[in-house]
Every structure is written in C-alpha cells, then in structure tokens.
Protein backbone atom coordinates (compact mmCIF):
# COMPACT_ATOMS: atom_id res chain seq x y z
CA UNK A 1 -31.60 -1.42 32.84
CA UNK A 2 -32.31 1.80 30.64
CA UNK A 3 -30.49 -0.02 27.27
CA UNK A 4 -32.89 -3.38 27.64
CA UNK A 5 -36.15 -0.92 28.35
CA UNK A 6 -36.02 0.91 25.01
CA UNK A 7 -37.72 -0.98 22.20
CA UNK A 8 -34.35 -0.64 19.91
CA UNK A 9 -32.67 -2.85 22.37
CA UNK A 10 -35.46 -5.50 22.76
CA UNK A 11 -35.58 -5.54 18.97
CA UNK A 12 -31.52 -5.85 18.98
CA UNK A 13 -32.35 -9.10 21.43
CA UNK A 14 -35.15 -10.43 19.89
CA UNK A 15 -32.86 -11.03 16.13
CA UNK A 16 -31.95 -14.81 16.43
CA UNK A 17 -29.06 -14.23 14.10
CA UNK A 18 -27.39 -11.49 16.28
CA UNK A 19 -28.15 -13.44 19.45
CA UNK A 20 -26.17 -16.50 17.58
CA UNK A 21 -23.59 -14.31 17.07
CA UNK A 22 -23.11 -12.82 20.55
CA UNK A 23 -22.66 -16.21 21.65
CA UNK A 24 -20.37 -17.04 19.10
CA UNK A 25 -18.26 -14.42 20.43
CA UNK A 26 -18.57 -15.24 24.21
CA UNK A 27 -17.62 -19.29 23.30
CA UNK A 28 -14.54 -18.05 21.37
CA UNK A 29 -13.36 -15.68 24.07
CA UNK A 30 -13.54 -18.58 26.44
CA UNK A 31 -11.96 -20.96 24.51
CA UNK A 32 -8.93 -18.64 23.36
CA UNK A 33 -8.10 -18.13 27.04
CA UNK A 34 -7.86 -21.81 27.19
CA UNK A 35 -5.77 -22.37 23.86
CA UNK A 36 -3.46 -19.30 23.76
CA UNK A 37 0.66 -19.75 24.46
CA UNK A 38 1.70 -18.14 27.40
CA UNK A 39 4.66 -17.45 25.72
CA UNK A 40 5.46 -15.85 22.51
CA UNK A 41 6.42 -17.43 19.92
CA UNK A 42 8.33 -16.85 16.60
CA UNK A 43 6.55 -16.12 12.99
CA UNK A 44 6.78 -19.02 11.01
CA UNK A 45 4.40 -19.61 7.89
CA UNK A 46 3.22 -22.56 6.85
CA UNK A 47 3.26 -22.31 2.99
CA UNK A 48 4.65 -24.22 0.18
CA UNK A 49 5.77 -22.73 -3.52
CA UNK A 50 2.94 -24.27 -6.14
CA UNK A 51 3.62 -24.95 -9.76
CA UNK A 52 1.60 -22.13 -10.45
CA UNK A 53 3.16 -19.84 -7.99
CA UNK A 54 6.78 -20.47 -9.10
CA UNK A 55 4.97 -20.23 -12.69
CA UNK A 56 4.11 -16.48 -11.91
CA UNK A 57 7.26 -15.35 -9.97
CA UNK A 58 9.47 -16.00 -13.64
CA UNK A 59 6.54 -13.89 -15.05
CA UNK A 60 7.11 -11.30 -12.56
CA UNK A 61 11.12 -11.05 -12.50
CA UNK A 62 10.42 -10.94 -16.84
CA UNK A 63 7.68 -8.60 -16.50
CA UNK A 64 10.19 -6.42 -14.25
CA UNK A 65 12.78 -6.93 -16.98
CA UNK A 66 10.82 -5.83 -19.88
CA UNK A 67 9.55 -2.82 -18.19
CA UNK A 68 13.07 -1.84 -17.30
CA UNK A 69 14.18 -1.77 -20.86
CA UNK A 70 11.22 -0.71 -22.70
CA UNK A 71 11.24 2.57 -24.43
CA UNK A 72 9.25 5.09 -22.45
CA UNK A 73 9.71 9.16 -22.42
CA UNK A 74 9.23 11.49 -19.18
CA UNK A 75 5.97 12.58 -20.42
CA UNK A 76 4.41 9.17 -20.97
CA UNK A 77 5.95 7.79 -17.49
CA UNK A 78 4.82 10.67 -15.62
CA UNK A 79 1.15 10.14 -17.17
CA UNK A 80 0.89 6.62 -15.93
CA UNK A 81 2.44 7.01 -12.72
CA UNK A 82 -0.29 9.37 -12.03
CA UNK A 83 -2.93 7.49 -12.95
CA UNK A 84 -1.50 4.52 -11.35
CA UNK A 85 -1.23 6.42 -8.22
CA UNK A 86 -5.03 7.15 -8.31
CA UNK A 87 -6.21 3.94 -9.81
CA UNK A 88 -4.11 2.42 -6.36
CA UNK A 89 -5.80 5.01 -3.87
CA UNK A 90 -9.00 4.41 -5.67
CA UNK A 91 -9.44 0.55 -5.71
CA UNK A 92 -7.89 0.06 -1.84
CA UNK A 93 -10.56 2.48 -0.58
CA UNK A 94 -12.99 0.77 -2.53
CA UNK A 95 -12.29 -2.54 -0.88
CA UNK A 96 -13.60 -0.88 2.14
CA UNK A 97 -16.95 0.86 0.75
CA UNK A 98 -15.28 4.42 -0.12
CA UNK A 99 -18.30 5.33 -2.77
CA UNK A 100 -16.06 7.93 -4.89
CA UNK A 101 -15.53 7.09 -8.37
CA UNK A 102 -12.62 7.06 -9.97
CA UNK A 103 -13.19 10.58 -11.75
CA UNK A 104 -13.93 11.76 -7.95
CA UNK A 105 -10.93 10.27 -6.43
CA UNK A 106 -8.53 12.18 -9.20
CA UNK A 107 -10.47 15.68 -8.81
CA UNK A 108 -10.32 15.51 -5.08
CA UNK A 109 -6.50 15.01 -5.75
CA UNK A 110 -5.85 17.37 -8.43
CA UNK A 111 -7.63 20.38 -6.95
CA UNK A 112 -5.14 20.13 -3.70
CA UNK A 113 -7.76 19.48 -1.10
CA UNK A 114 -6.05 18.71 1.93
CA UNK A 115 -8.94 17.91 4.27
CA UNK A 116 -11.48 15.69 3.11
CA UNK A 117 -15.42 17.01 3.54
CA UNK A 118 -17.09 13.81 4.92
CA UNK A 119 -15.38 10.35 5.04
CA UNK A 120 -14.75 8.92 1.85
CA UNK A 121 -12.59 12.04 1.19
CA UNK A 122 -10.56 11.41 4.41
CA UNK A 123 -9.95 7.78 3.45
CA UNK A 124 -8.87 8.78 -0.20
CA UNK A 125 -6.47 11.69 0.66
CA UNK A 126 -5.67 9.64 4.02
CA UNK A 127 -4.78 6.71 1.26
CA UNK A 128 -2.80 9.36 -1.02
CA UNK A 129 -0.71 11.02 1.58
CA UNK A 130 0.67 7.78 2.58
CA UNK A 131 1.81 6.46 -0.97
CA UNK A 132 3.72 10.07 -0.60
CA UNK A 133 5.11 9.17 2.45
CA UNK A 134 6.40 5.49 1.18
CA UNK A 135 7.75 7.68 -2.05
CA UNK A 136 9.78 9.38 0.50
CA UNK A 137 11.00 6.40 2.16
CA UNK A 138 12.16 4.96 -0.85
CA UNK A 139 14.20 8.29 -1.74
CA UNK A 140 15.79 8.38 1.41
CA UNK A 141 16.46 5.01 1.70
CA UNK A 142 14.76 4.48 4.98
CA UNK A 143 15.35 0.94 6.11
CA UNK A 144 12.12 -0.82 7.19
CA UNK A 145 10.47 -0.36 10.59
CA UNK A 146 7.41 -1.39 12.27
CA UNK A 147 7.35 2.23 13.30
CA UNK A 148 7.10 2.50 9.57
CA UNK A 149 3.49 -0.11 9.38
CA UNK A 150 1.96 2.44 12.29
CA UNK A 151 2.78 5.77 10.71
CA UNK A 152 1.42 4.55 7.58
CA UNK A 153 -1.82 3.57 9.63
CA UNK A 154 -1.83 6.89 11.06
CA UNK A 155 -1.72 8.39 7.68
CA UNK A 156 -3.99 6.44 5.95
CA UNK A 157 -6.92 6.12 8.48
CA UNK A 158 -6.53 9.39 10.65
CA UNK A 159 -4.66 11.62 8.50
CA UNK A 160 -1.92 12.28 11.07
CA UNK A 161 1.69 11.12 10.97
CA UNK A 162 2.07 10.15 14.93
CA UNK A 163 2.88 6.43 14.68
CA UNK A 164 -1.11 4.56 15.62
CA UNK A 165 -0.79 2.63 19.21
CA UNK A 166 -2.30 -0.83 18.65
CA UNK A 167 -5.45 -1.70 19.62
CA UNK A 168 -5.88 -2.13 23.70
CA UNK A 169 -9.42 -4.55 23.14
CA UNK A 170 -10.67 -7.23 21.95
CA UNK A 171 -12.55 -7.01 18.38
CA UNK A 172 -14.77 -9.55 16.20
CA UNK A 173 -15.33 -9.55 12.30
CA UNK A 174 -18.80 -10.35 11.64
CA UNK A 175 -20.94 -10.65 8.95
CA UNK A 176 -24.66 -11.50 8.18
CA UNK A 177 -23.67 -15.40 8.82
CA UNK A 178 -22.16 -14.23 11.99
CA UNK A 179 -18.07 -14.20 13.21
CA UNK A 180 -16.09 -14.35 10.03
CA UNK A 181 -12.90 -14.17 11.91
CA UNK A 182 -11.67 -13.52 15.86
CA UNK A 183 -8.31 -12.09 15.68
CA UNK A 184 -5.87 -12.78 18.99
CA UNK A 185 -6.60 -10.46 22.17
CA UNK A 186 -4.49 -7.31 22.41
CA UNK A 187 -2.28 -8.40 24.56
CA UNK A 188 -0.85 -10.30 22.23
CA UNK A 189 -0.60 -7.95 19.55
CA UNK A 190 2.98 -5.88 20.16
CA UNK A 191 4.57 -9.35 20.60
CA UNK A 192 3.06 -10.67 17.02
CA UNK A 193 3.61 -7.40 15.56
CA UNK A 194 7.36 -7.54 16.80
CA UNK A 195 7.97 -11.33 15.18
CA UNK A 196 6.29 -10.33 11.77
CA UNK A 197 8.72 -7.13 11.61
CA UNK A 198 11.48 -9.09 12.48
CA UNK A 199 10.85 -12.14 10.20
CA UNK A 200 10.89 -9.74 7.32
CA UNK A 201 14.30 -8.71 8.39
CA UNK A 202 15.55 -11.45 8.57
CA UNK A 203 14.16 -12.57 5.20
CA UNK A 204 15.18 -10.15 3.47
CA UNK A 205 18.51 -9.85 4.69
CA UNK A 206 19.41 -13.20 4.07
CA UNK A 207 17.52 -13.64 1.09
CA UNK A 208 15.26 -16.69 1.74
CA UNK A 209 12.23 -16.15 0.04
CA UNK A 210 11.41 -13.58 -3.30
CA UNK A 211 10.63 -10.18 -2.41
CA UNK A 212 7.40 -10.97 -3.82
CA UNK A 213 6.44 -14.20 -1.39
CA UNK A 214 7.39 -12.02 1.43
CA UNK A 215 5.29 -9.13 0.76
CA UNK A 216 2.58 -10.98 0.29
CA UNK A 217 2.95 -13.32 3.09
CA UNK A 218 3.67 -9.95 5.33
CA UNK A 219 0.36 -8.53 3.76
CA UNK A 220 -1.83 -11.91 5.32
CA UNK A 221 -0.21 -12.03 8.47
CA UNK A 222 -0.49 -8.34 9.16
CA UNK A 223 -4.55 -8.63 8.90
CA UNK A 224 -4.09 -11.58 10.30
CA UNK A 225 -3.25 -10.00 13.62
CA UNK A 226 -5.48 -7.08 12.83
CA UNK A 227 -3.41 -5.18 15.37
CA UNK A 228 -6.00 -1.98 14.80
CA UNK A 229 -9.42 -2.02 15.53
CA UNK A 230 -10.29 -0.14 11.85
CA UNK A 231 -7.78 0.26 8.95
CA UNK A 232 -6.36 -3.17 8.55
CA UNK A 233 -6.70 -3.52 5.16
CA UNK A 234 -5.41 -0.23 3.78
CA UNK A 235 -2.64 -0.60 5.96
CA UNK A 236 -1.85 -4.46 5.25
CA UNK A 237 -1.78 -3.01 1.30
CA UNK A 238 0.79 -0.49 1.91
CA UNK A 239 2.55 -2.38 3.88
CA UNK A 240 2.85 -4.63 0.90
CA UNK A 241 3.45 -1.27 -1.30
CA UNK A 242 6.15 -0.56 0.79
CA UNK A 243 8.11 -4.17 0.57
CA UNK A 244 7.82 -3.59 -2.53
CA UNK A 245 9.06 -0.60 -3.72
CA UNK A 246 12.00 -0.11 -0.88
CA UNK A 247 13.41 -3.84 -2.27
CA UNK A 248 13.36 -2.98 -5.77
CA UNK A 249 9.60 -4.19 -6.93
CA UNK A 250 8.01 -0.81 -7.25
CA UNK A 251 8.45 -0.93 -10.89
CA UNK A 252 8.84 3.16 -11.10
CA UNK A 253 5.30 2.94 -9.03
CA UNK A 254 2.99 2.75 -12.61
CA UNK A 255 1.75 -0.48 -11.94
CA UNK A 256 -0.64 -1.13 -8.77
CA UNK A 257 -2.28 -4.37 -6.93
CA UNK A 258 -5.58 -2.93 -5.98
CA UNK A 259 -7.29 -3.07 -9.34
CA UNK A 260 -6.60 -6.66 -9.32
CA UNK A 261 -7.89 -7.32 -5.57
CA UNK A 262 -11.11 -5.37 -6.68
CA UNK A 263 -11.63 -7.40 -10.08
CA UNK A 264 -12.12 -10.34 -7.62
CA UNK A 265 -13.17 -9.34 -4.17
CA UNK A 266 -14.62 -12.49 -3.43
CA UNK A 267 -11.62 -14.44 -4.03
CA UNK A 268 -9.63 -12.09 -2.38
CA UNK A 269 -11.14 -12.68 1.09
CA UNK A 270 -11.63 -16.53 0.28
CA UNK A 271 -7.77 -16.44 -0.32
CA UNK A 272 -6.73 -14.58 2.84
CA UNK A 273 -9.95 -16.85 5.21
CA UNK A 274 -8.21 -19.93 5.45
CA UNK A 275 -7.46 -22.11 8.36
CA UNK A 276 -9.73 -24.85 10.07
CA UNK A 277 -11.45 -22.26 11.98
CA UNK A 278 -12.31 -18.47 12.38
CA UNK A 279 -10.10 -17.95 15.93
CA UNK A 280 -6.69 -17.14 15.47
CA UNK A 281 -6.16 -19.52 19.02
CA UNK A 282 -7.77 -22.66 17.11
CA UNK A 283 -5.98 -23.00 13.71
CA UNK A 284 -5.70 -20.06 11.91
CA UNK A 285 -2.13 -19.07 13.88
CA UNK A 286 -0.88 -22.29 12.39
CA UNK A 287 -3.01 -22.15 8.92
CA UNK A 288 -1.46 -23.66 5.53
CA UNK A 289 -1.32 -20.11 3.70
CA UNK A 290 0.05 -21.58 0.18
CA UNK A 291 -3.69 -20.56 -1.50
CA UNK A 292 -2.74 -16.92 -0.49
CA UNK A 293 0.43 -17.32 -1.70
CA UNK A 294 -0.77 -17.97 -4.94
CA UNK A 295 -3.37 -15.99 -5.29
CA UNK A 296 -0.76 -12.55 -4.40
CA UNK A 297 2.03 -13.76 -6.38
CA UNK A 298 -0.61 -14.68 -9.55
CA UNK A 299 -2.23 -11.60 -9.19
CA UNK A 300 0.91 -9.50 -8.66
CA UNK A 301 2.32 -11.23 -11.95
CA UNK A 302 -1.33 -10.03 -13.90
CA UNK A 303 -0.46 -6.26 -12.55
CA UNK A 304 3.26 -6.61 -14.62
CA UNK A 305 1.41 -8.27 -17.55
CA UNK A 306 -0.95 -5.17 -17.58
CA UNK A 307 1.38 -3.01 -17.44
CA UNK A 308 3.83 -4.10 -20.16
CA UNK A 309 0.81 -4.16 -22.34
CA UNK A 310 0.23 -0.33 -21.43
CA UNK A 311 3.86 0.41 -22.18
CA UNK A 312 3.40 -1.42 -25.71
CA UNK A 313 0.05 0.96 -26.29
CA UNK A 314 1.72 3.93 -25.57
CA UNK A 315 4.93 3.33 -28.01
CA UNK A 316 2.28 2.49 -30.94
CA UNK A 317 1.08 5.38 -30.59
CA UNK A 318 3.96 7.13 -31.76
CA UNK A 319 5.84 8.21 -28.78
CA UNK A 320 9.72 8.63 -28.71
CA UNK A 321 12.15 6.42 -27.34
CA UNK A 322 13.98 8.36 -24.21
CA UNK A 323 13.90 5.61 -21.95
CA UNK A 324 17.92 5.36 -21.59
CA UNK A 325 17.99 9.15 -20.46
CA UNK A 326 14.98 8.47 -17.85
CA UNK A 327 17.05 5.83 -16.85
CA UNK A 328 19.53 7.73 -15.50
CA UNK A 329 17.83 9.85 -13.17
CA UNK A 330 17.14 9.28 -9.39
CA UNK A 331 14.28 8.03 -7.90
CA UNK A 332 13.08 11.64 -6.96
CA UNK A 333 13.98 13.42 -10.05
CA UNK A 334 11.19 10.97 -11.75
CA UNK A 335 8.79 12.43 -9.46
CA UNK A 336 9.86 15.75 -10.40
CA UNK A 337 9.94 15.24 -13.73
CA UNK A 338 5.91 14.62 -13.73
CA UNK A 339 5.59 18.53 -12.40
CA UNK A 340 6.93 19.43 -15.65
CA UNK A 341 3.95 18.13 -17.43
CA UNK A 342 1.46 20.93 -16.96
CA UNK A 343 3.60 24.12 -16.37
CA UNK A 344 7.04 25.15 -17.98
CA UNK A 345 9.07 26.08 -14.24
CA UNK A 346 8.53 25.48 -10.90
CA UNK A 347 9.98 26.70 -7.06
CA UNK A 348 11.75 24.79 -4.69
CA UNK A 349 8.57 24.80 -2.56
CA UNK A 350 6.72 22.72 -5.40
CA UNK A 351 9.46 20.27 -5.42
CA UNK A 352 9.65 19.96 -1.62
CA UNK A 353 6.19 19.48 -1.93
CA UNK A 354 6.04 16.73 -4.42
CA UNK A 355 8.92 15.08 -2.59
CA UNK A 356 7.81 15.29 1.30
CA UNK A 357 10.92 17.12 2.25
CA UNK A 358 11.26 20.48 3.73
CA UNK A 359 12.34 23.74 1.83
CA UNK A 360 15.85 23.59 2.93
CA UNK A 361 16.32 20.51 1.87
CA UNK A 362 14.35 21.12 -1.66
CA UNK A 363 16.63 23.76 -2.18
CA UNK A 364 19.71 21.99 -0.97
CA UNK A 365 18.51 19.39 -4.34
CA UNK A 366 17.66 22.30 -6.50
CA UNK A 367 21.51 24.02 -6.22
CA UNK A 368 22.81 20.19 -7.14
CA UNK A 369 20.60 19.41 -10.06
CA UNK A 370 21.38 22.53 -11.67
CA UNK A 371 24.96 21.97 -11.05
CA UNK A 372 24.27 18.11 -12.77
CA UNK A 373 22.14 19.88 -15.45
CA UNK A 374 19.04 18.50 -14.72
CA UNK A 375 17.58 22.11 -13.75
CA UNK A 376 18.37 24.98 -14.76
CA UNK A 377 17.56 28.47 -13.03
CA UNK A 378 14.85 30.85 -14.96
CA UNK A 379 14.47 33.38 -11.70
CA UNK A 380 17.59 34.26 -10.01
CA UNK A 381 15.88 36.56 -7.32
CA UNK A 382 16.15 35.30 -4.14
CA UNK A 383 12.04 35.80 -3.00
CA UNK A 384 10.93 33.62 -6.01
CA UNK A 385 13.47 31.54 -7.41
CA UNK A 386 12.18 29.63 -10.31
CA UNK A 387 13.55 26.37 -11.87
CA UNK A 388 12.40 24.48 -15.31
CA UNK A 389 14.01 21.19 -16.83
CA UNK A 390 17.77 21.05 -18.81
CA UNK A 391 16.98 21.36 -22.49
CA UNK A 392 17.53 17.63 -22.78
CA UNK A 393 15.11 16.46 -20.39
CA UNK A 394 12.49 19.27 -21.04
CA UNK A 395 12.20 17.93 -25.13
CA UNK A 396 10.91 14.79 -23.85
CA UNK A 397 7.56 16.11 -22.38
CA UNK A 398 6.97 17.98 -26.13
C-alpha cells in the first residue's frame, strides 16, 4: 500500500517497542470480547475504609469546621478564592502538559480573553469557564446529572456548552513501556456511565458513604471508563469539584485538589493504576480501589490543612474579623463581593457576568439586594444603572 511504501511507515514498523505494543492491543481486544458481560451490570466498588483513611476524613470534617468559624473579611476571602481558582485551573491543566505558568494562567484570565491563541490557552480558559459553570450550579441548586459530567467536558476540552457524546471507538493508553491501560469498548460506555451517575444518587441520598469517599471514588471510576477519547482527566477533576461543592465540601471554593495531585504526579497515577491487569475486562472492573481511596481522602484532608494555615497567615497579619457578616450572605453574593475589590460600583451586566446568569435575571438580584441592603444604587438612569456595596459590607474591603 501507499502508507507501508513511505520510509516513515517502514521506520514506524521496524520500532520493536511499537510493534510490541500493537500486539498488545490486538491480544486485549480479543480477549475482552471473550471476557466482557453481555449484560450490564450495577457499580459496585470494591474498597474498604483504612486507619489512615478514617484518620483523614475527622481531619477533613475539623478542617471544614475551623474554616467555617475562622475570622476572615470580604477582601481577604475574595483574594484567596481567586487565587485558588487559578492555582485549580493551573495545576489540572498541568497534569496534562498545559506549559503556562502560573503567572500566565492568571494574565490570560485577568485580561478577559475569551478565546485562547493556541492550545494551552483553550485548555486553561476551557478549565476556567467550567469552574464558572459548577459556581452556577451550586447557586441554583441544580441537582446532579450526568448531563451535568458531559457539559462540563464540553466546556473544559472544546469550549462549548452542548453536552460531549461519548466516545463511539475503541481507545488504548500507552506509554514508552507500551499499554498502560485498555478502557471497556464504547459500547459499553452509556451503560457504565448510567450506573456511576446513579450510584452517586443513590449514595448520596441515603447517605452511605462521606461526601468525600464518594467523590473520590466517582473521580476513579469516571477515568476508569474513560468514556471520551481526550479530556478524561480534567473532567474526572471537576466532576469531583462538583460533588463537592453542590454537597456542602466546597469550602467557599479557596481551597483546591490539583496542587496536591501535581506535588505527587507519580503517586497519583500509581494510586488510580491498580487492578491485576491493564484491561478493564480482566480485573480492573472488579479492582480493590482502597489505595485510591486513601490517597484522595489523605490528600483532600492536606488541601483543608493548607488552607486553615492560610487563613491563620492572613489574620496575623492584621486583618479584621468580619467573618460573622460574610457569613450571612448567599453563595452568589460572595462571588460578587470579590468584584468589589478593584473598582468602587459595578452594572448588572458585571454581576450577570460573574454569576453565569443572564441580564434579566442579574437585574431581577440587583432590585432584591438593594431592597436587603446589600447594594445600594449610585446611577439611577435607566441606560447605565450602577450599583456599589451597603456601607457595611463595602468597609470590609478597606
């Protein structure tokens, strides 16, 4: 043929490793149409609660506590919710190769780019645009959905919000040694996808497990399945983000994961690799997963550690004690609150914007807050309405 008779091809056959790895790939095709159920069947880890696991869930429900209680003003939560926000975006690209620094990541942001130049500024505001969208979730109280997992994918990976089909192929993970990891064929993919979603239902509704053992057990399983032929991993982490926050872990979203995935990368793919072999038809369907439980409930307890210790920094340096007043706004007037921190007013649009909602309903919340005296109107003409914080809120960004 034309591909074998160039002398890129012959060179492609001639490399022992990648014809050891071709017929790694034909073997485990074979043998997973041998092994796989003809039926479906339901999502049930395998996983048992270690000392050390149990150890770090009582860190993270005190960790949650503390940070709950601790003194913190608007200005000083708006500043690390920020830089959590890009220190998240940041380290999750990262995991894949993104080469933007951290410096990059929050000038890219900052300066209001909305379509990325080449594509390591696609994957960051891709990454950016769906913590947004999962903001907006939370504020509307939008119960979980697997149409939820595929618009973040779409967000994430191709910068649209159309929910992401699953893959309709096979796919292989390979490495220099060869297959790291077959996931199942496609066809099986809606059906797994479906018993995931609905185990986490049902989990959560009837409380069976910490929030924190099912994110993380949602987060293996969903690259387990690896229901998209690119974008796994982003989308596995927030997924994860997403558990979190909409079930009352989002710690006011200044704390993130990533950093602590990135510290140890290694151990990060050695935690989620396990099973007795690299096909999901031959073991790793059925795989003891309590390592990876660990490993994300450890690490998630070292994000709360981290940030009660940033907390603790910024009251020594002399900031005041608001924290009961913060306490008593909503969910989305925190956001808006951090909008405050650079200009004295704002328009509905810039809340609408910060929020994910459209202008109607940003100025359906403007006309309440000022009636609840958390705005209050500077511009009363109708073209350019303007709106700054209530006196009481506004002396905490000073």
């Amino acid at each position: 043929s034309k591909a074998l008779a160039s002398a890129d091809s012959w060179r492609t056959f001639s490399n022992p490793n990648l014809i050891f790895m071709y017929i790694q790939y034909i073997i485990f095709i074979l043998l997973s149409y041998i092994y796989q159920d003809a039926e479906s069947t339901v999502f049930t880890p395998v996983f048992s609660i270690s000392p050390e696991c149990a150890s770090a869930l009582m860190q993270i429900e005190a960790r949650r506590e503390d940070v709950d209680v601790m003194p913190l003003n608007a200005a000083v939560y708006a500043g690390l919710r920020h830089t959590m926000r890009l220190k998240a975006t940041h380290f999750s690209t990262r995991i894949e190769g993104n080469q933007l620094s951290i410096e990059d990541v929050a000038k890219l942001i900052e300066a209001g780019v909305r379509e990325g130049k080449n594509r390591d500024e696609k994957e960051v505001l891709g990454y950016y645009a769906a913590l947004d969208r999962i903001d907006k979730w939370v504020d509307n109280s939008d119960a979980f959905s697997e149409s939820q997992i595929q618009i973040l994918h779409g967000i994430c990976y191709r910068n649209r919000t159309e929910p992401t089909p699953y893959r309709d192929g096979g796919c292989v993970i390979g490495g220099r040694d060869g297959i790291t990891y077959m996931p199942p064929e496609a066809e099986d993919v809606p059906a797994l996808m479906t018993d995931l979603v609905e185990w986490i239902h049902t989990t959560l509704r009837e409380r069976q497990l910490p929030v924190p053992v099912i994110a993380g057990i949602a987060h293996y399983q969903f690259v387990t399945i690896h229901p998209y032929f690119d974008g796994n991993g982003r989308t596995g982490r927030l997924l994860t983000t997403l558990i979190l926050h909409q079930n009352g872990y989002g710690m006011q979203g200044i704390y993130n994961l990533e950093e602590h995935y990135v510290d140890a990368l290694y151990a990060y793919y050695g935690a989620l690799m396990v099973g007795p072999s690299h096909n999901y038809y031959l073991g790793r369907a059925e795989a003891d997963i309590t390592e990876w439980v660990t490993y994300f409930c450890t690490g998630m307890a070292s994000a709360c550690e981290a940030l009660r210790r940033q907390i603790e920094v910024a009251q020594r340096e002399g900031r005041a004690d608001q924290r009961q007043l913060l306490r008593t706004l909503s969910h989305a007037q925190r956001r808006v609150v951090s909008l405050f921190a650079d200009q004295a007013d704002v328009t509905s649009q810039d809340i609408g914007n910060v929020l994910g909602v459209k202008r109607q309903r940003a100025n359906q919340l403007c006309r309440q807050w000022c009636e609840e005296g958390f705005l209050v109107m500077t511009d009363e003409s109708r073209r350019s309405r303007r709106y700054r914080l209530a006196v009481a809120y506004e002396s905490q960004l000073t």
